[in-house]
N, C-alpha and C. Protein backbone atom coordinates (compact mmCIF):
# COMPACT_ATOMS: atom_id res chain seq x y z
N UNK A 1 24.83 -5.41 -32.97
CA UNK A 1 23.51 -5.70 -33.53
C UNK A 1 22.43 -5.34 -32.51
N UNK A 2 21.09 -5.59 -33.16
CA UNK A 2 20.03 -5.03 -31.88
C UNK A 2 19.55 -6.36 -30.81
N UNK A 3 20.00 -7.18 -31.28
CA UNK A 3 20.27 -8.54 -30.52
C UNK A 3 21.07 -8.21 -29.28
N UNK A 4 22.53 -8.08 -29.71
CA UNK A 4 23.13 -7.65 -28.60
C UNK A 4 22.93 -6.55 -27.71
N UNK A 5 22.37 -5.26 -28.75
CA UNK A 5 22.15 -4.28 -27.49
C UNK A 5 21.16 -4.26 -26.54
N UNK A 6 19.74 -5.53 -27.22
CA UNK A 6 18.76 -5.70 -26.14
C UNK A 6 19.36 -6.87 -25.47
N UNK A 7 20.31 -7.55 -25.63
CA UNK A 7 20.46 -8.47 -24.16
C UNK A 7 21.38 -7.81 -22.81
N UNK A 8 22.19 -6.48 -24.11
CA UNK A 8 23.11 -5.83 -22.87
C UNK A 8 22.03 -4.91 -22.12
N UNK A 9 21.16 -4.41 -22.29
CA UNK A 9 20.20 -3.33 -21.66
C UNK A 9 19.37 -4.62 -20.67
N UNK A 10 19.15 -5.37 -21.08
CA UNK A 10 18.45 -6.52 -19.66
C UNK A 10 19.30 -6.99 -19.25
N UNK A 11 20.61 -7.14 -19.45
CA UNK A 11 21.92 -7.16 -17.82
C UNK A 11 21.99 -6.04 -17.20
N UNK A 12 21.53 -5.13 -18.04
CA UNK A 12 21.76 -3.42 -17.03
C UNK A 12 20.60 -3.31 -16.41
N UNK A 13 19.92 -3.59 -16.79
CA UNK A 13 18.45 -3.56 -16.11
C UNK A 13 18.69 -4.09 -15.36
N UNK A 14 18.58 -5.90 -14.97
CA UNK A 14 18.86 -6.47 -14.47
C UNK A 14 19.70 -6.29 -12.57
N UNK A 15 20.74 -5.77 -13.34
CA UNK A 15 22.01 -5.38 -12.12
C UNK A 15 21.02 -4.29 -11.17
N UNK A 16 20.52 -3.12 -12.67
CA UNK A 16 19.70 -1.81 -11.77
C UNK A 16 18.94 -2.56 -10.61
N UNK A 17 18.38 -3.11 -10.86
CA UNK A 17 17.03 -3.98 -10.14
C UNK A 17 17.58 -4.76 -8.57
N UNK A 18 18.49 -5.30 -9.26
CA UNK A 18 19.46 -6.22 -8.02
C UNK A 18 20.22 -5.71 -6.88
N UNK A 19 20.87 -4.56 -7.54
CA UNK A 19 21.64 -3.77 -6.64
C UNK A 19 20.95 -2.23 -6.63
N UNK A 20 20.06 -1.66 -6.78
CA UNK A 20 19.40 -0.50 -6.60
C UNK A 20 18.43 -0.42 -5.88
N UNK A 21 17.21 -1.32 -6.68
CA UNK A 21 15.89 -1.05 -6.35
C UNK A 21 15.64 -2.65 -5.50
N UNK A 22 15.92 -3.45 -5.48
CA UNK A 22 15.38 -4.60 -4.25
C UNK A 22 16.40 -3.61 -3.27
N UNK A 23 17.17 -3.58 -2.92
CA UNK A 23 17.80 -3.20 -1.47
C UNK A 23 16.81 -2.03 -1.02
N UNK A 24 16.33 -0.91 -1.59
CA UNK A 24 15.23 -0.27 -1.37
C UNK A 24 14.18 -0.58 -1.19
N UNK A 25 13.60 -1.94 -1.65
CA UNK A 25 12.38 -2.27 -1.68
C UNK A 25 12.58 -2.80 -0.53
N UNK A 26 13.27 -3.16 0.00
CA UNK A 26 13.26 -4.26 1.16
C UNK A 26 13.73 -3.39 2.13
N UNK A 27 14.23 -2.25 2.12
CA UNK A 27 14.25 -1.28 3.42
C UNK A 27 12.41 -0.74 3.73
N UNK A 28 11.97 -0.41 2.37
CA UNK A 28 10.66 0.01 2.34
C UNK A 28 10.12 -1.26 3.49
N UNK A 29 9.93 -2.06 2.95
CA UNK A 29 9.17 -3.04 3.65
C UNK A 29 9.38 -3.34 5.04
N UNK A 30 10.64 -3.24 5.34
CA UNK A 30 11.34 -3.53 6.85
C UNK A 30 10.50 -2.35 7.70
N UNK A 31 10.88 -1.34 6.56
CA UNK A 31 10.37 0.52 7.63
C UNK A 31 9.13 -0.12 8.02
N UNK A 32 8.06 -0.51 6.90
CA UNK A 32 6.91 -0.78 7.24
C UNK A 32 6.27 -1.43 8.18
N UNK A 33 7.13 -2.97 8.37
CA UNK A 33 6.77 -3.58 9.40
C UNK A 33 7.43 -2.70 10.76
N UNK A 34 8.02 -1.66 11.06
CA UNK A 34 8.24 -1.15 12.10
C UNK A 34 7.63 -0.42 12.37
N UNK A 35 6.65 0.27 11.09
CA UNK A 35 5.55 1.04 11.98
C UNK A 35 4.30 -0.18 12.28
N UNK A 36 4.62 -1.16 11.81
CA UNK A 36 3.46 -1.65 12.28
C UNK A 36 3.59 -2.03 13.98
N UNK A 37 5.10 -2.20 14.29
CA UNK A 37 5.52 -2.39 15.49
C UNK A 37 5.26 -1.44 16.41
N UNK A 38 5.44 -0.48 15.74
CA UNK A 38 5.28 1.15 16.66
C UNK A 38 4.30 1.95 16.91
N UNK A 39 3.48 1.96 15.54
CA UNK A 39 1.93 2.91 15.27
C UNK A 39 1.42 2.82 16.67
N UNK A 40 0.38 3.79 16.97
CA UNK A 40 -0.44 3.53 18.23
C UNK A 40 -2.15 3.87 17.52
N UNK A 41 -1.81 4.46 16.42
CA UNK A 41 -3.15 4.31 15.96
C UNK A 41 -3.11 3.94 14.35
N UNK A 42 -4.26 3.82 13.47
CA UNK A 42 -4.41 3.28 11.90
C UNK A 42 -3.80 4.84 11.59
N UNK A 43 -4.39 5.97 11.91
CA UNK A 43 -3.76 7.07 10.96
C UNK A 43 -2.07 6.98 11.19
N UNK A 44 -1.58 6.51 12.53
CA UNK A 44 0.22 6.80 12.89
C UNK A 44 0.46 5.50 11.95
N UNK A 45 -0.06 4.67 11.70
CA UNK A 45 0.32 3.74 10.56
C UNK A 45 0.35 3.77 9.19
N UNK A 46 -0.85 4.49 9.24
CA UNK A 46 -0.85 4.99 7.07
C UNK A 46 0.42 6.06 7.52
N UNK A 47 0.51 7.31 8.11
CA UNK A 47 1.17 8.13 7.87
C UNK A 47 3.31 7.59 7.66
N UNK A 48 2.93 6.64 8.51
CA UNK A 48 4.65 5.75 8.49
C UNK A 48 4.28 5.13 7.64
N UNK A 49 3.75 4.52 7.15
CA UNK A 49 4.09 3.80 5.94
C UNK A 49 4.18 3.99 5.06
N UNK A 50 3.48 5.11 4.75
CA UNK A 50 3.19 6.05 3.47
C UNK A 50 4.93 6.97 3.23
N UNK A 51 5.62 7.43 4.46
CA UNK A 51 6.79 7.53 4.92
C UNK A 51 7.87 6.39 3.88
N UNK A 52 7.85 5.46 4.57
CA UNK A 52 8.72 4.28 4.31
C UNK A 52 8.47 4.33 2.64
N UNK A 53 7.48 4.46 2.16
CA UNK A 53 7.71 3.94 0.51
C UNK A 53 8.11 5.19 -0.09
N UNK A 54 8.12 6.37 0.85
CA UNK A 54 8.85 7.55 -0.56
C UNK A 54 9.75 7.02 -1.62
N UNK A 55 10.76 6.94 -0.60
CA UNK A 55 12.25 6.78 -1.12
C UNK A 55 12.38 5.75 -1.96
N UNK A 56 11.52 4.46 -2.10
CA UNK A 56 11.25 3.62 -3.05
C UNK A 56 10.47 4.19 -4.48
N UNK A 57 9.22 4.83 -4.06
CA UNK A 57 8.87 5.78 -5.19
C UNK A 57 9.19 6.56 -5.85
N UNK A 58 10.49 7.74 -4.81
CA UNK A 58 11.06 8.49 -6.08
C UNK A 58 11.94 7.56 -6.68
N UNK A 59 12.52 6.84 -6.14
CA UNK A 59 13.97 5.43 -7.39
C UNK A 59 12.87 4.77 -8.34
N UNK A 60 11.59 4.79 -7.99
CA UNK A 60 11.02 4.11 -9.50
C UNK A 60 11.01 5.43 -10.43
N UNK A 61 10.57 6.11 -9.90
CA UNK A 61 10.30 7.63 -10.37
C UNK A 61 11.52 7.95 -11.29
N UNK A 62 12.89 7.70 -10.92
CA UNK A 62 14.33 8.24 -11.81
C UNK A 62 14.49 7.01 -12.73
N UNK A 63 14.18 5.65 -11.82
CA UNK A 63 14.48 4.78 -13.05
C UNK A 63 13.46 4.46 -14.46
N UNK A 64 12.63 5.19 -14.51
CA UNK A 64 11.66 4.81 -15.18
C UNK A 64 12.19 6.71 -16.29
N UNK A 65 12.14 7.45 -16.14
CA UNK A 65 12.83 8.45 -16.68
C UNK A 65 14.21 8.27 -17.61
N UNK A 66 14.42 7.60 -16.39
CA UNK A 66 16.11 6.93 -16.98
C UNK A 66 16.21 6.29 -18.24
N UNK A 67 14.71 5.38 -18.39
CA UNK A 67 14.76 4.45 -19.23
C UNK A 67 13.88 4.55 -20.53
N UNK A 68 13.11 5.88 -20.37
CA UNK A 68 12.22 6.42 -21.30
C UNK A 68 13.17 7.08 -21.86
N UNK A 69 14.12 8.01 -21.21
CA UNK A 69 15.16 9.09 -22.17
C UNK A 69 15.54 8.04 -22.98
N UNK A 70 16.54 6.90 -22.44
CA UNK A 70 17.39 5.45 -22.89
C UNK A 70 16.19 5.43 -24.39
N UNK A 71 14.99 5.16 -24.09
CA UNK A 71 14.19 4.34 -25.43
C UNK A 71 14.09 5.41 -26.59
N UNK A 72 13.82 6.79 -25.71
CA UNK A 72 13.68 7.83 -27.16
C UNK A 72 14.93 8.34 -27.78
N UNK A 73 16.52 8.04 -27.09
CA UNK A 73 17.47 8.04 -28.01
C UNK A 73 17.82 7.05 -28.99
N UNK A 74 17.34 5.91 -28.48
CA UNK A 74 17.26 4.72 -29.33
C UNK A 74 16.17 5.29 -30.24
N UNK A 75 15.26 5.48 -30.18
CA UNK A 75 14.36 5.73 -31.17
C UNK A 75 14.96 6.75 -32.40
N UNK A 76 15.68 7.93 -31.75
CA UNK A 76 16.27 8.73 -32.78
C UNK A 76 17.25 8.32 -33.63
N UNK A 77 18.05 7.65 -32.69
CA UNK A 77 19.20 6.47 -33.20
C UNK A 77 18.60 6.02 -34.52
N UNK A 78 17.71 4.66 -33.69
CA UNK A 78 16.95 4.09 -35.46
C UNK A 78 16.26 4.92 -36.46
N UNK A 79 15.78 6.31 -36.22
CA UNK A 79 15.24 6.69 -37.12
C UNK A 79 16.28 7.47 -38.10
N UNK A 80 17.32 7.81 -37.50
CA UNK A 80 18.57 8.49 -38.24
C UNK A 80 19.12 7.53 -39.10
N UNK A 81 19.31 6.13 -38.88
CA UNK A 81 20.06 5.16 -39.10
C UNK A 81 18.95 4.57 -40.68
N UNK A 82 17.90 4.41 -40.33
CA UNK A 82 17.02 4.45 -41.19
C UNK A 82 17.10 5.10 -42.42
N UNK A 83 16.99 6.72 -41.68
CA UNK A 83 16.68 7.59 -42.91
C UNK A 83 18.66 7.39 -43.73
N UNK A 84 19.34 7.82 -42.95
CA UNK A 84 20.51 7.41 -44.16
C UNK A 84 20.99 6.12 -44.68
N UNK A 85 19.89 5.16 -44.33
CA UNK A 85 20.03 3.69 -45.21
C UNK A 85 19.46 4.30 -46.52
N UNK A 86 18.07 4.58 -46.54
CA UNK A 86 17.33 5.20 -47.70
C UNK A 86 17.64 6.22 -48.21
N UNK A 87 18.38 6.72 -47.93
CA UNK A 87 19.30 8.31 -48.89
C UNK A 87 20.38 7.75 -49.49
């Protein structure tokens, strides 16, 4: 049912989030506070920090792709499913 497939897609989500993107987010943040440890000036600090969040930005960047493809096959899904209810 669509009950079940939206509670199984927010455990997958879920897990994505838990085991993907916090362990990244929290390297991001660690990098960050090390340039704050290290910088010797505000530009050696934007430039490391700006550093540190790539790799967090492109994983939002795939998971968010990931999950738009995910919604517009669902979308074709229901609209197929649809149209041969009414035929």
């Amino acid at each position: 049912t669509m009950e079940d497939l939206s509670k199984r897609l927010e455990e997958v989500m879920e897990r994505l989030m838990r085991d993907e993107i916090r362990p990244r987010q929290k390297q991001a943040y660690l990098c960050s506070a090390r340039c704050c440890d290290t910088a010797r000036s505000t530009q050696e600090l934007e430039r490391c920090t700006a550093r540190c969040a790539t790799e967090m930005e492109r994983a939002n960047h795939v998971m968010v792709a990931h999950v738009e493809r995910f919604q517009r096959r669902m979308e074709r899904c229901s609209a197929r499913f649809h149209d041969s209810a009414t035929t």
